[in-house]
N, C-alpha and C. Protein backbone atom coordinates (compact mmCIF):
# COMPACT_ATOMS: atom_id res chain seq x y z
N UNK A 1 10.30 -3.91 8.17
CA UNK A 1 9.43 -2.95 7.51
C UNK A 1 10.17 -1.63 7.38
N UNK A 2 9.87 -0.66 6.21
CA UNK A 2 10.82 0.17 5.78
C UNK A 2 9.61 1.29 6.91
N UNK A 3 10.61 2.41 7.20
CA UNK A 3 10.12 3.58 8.22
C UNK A 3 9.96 4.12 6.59
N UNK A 4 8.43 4.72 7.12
CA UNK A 4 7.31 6.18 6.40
C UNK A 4 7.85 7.07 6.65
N UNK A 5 7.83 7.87 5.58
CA UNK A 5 8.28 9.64 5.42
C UNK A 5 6.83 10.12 5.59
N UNK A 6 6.60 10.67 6.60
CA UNK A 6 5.15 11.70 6.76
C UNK A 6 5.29 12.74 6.31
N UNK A 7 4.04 13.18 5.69
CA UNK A 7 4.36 14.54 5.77
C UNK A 7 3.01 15.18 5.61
N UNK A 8 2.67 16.42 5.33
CA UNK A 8 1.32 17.01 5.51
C UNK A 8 0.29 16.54 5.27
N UNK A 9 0.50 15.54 3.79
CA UNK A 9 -0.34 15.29 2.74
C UNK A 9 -1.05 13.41 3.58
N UNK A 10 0.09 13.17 3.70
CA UNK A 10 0.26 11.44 4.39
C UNK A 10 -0.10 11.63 5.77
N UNK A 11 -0.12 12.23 6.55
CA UNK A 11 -0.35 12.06 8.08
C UNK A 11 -1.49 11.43 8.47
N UNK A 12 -2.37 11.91 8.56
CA UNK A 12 -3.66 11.73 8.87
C UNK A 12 -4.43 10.56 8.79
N UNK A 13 -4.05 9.89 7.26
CA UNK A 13 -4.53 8.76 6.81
C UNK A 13 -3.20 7.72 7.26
N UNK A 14 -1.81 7.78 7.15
CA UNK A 14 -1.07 7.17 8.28
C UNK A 14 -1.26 6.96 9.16
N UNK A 15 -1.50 7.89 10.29
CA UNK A 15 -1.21 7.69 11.76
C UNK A 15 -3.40 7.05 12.32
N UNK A 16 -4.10 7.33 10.95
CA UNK A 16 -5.29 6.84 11.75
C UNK A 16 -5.92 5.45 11.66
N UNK A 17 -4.95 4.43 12.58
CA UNK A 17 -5.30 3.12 12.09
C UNK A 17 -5.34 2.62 13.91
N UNK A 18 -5.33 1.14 13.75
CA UNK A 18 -5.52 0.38 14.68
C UNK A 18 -3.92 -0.04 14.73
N UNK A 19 -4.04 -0.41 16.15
CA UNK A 19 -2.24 -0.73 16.34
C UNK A 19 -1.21 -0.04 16.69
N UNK A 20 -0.44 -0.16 16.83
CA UNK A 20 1.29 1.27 16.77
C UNK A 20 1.24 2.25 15.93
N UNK A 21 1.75 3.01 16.38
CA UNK A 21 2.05 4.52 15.58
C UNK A 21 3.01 4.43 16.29
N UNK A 22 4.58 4.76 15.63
CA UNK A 22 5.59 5.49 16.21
C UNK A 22 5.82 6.58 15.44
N UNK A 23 5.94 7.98 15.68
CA UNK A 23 6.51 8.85 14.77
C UNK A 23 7.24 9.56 15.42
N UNK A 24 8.56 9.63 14.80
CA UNK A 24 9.90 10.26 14.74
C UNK A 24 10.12 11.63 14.21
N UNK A 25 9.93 12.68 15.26
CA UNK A 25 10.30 14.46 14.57
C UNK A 25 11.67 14.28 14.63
N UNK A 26 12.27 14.62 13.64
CA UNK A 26 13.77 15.05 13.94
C UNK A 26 13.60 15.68 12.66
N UNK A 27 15.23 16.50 12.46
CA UNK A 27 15.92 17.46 11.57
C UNK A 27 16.67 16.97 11.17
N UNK A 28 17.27 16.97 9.93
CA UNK A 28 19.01 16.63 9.30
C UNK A 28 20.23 17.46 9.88
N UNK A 29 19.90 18.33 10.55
CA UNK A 29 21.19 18.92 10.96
C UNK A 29 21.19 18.76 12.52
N UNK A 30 20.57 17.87 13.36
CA UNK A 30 20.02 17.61 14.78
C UNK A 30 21.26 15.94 15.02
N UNK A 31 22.20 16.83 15.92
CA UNK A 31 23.19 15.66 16.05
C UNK A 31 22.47 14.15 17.36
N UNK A 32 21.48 14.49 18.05
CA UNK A 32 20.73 13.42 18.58
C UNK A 32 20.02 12.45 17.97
N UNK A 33 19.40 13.33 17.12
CA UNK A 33 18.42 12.67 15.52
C UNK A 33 19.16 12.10 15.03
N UNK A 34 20.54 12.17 14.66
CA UNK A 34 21.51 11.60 13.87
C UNK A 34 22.10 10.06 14.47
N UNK A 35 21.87 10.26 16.03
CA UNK A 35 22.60 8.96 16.87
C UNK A 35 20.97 7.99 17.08
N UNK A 36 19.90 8.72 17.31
CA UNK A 36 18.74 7.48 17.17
C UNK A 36 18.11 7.28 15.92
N UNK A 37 18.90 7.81 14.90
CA UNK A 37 18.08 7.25 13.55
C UNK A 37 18.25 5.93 13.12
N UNK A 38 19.23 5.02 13.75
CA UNK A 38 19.74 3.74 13.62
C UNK A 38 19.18 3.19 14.56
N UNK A 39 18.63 3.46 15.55
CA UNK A 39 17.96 2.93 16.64
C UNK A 39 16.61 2.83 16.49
N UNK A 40 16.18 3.90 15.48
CA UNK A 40 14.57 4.04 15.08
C UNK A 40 14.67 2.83 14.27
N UNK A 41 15.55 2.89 13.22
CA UNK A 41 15.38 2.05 11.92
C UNK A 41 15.82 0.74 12.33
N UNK A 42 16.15 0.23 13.04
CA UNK A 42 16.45 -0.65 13.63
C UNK A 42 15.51 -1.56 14.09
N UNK A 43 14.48 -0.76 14.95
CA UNK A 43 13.64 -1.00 15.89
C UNK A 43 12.36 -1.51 14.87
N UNK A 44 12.35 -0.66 13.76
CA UNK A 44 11.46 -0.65 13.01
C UNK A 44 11.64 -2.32 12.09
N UNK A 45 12.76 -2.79 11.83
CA UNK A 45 12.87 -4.18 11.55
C UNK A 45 12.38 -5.40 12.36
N UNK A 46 12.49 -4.91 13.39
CA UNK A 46 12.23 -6.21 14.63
C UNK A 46 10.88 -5.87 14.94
N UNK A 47 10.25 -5.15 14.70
CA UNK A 47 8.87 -5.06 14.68
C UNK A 47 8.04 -4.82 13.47
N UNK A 48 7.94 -5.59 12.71
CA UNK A 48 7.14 -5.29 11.59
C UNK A 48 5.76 -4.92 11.83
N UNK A 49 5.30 -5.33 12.88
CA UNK A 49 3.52 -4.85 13.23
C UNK A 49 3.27 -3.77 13.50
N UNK A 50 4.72 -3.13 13.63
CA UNK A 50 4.48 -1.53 14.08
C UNK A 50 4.37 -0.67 12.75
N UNK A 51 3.71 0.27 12.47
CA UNK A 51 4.44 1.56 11.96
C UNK A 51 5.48 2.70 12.45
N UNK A 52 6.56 2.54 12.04
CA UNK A 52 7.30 3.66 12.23
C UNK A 52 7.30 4.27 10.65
N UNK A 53 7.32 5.91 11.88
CA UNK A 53 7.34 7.02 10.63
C UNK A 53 7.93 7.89 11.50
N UNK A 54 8.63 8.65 10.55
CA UNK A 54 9.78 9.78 11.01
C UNK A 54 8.98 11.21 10.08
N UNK A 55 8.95 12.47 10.74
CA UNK A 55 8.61 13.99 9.78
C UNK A 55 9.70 14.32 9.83
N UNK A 56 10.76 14.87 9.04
CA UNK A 56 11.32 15.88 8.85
C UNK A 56 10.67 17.03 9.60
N UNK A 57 11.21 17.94 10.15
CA UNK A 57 10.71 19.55 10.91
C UNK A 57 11.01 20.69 9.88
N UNK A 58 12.09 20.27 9.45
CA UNK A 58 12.58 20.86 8.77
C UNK A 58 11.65 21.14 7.05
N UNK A 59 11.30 19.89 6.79
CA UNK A 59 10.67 19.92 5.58
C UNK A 59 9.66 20.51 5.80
N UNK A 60 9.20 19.56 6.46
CA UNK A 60 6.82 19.96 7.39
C UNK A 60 7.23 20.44 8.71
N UNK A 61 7.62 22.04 8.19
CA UNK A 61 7.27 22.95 9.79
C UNK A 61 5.88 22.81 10.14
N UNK A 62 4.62 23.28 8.65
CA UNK A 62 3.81 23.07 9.65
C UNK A 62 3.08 21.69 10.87
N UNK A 63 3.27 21.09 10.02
CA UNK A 63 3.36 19.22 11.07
C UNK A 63 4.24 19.69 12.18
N UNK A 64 5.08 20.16 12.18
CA UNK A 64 5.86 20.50 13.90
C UNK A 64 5.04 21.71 14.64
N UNK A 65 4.91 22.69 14.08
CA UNK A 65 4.02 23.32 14.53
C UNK A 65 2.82 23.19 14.55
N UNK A 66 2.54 22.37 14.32
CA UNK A 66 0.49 22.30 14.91
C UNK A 66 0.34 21.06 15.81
N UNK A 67 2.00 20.14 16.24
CA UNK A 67 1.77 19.34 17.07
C UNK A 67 3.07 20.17 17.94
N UNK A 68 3.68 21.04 17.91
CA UNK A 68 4.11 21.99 18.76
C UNK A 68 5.44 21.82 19.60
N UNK A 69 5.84 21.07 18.25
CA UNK A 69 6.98 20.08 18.69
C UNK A 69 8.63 21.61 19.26
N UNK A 70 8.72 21.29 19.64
CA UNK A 70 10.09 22.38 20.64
C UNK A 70 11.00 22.09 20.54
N UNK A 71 11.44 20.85 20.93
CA UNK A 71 12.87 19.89 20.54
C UNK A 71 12.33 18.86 19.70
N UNK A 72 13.63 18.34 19.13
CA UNK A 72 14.22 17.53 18.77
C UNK A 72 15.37 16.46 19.24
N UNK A 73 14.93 15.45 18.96
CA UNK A 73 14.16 14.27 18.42
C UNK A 73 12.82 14.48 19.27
N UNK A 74 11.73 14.57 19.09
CA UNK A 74 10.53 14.23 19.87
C UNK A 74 9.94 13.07 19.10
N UNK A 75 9.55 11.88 19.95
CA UNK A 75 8.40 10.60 19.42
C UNK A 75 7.14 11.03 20.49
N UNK A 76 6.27 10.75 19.02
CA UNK A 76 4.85 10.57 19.50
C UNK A 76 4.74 8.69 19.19
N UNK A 77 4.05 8.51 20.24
CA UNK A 77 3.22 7.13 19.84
C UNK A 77 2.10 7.28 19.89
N UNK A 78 1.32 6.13 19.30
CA UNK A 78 0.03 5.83 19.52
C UNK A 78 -0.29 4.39 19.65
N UNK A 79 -1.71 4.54 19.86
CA UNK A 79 -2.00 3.21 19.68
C UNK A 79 -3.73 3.18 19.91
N UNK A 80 -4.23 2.44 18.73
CA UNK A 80 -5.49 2.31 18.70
C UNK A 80 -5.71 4.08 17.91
N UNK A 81 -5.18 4.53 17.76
CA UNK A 81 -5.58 6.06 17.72
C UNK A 81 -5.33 6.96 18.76
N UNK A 82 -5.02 6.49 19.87
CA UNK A 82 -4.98 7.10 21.41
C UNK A 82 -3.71 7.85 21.87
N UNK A 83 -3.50 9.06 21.59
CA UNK A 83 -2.09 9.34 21.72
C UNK A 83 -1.66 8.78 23.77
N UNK A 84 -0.20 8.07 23.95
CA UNK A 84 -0.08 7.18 24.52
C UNK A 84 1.31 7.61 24.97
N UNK A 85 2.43 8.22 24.37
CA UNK A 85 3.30 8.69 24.51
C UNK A 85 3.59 10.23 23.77
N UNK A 86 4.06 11.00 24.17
CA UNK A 86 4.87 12.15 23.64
C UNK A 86 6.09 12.98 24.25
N UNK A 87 7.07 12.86 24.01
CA UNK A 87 8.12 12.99 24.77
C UNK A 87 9.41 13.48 24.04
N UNK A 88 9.89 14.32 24.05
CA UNK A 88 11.61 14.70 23.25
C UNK A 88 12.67 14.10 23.91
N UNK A 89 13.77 13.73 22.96
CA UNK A 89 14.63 12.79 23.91
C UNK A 89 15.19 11.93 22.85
N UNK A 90 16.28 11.46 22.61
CA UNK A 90 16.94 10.33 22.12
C UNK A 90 16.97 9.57 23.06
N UNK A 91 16.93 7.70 22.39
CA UNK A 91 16.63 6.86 23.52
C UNK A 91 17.91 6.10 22.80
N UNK A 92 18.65 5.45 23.89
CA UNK A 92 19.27 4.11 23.38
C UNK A 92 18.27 3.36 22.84
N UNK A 93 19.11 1.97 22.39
CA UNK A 93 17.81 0.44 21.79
C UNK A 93 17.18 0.08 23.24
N UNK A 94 18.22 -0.01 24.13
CA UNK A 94 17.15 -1.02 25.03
C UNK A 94 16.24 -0.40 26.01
N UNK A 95 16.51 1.42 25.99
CA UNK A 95 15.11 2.25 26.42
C UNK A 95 14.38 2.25 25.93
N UNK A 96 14.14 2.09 24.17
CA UNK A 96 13.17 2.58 23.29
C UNK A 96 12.58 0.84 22.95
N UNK A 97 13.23 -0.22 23.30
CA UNK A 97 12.43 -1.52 23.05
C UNK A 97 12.06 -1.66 24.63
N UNK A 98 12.00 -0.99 25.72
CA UNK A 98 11.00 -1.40 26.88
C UNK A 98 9.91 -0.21 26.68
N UNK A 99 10.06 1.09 26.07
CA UNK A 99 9.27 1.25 26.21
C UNK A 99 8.23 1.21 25.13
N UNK A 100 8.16 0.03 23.38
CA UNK A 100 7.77 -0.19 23.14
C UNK A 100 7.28 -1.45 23.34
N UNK A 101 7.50 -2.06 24.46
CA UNK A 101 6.96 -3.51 25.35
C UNK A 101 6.07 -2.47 26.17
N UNK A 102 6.06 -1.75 26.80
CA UNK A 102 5.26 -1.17 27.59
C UNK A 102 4.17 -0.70 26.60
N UNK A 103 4.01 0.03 25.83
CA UNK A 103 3.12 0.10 25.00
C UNK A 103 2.15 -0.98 24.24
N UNK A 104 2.83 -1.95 24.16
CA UNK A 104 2.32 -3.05 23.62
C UNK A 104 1.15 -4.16 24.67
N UNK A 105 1.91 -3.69 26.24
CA UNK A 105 1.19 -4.61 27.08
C UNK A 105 0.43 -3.18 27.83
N UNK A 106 -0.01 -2.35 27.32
CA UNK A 106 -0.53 -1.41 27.90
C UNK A 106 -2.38 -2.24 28.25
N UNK A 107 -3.49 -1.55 28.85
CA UNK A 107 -4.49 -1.95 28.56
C UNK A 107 -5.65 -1.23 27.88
N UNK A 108 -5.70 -1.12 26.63
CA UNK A 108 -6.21 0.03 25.62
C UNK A 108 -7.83 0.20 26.29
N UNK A 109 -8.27 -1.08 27.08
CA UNK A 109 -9.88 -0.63 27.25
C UNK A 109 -9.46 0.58 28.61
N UNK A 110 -8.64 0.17 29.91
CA UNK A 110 -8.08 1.10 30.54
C UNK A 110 -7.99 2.45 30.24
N UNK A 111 -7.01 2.59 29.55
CA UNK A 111 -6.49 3.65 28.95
C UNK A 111 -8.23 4.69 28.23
N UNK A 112 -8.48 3.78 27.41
CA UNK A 112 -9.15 4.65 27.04
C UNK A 112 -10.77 5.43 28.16
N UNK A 113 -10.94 4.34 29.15
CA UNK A 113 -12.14 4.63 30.01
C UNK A 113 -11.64 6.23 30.63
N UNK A 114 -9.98 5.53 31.17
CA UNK A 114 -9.03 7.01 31.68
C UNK A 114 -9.51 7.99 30.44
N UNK A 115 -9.59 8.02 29.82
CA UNK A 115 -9.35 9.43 28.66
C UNK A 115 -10.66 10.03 28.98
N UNK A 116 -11.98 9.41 29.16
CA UNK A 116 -13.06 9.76 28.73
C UNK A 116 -13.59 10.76 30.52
């Protein structure tokens, strides 16, 4: 599955579904962004059930700023709608495929009783 370009207009109705959300902040001039963008897009093949989507910061400051993003690369996940991860950081493949196994075997009724 090809990775989504988000951006102000697309977010909302993107990221509000049932299932995975991965989204990818990075910059074009961000040399970390540059070493996991093959690792995103990558990841994003072997999982077709997921959505991956990447924002530009650069393009949609405000999308970085109203989720208050600081560094770069930062991934948000989701799932079910439930934000589940948020974290800055480039990951190798085989950090970023355990911790999309961890997400996957998470327990969403759990999780969400925790939220409430």
């Amino acid at each position: 599955m090809a990775v989504l370009d988000l951006n102000a207009d697309n977010f909302n109705a993107s990221v509000d579904r049932d299932g995975i959300v991965i989204v990818d902040f990075w910059a074009p001039w961000c040399g970390p962004c540059k070493i996991f963008g093959p690792v995103f897009a990558a990841a994003a093949e072997k999982h077709p059930d997921i959505l991956f989507a990447k924002v530009n910061t650069e393009d949609q400051q405000t999308l970085a700023q109203y989720f208050n993003i600081r560094s770069i690369p930062t991934l948000m996940v989701l799932r079910d709608r439930t934000l589940i991860y948020n974290q800055a950081g480039a990951m190798m493949s085989a950090q970023f495929e355990q911790l999309i196994q961890a997400v996957r075997d998470l327990d969403m009724n759990q999780v969400q009783q925790e939220a409430v």
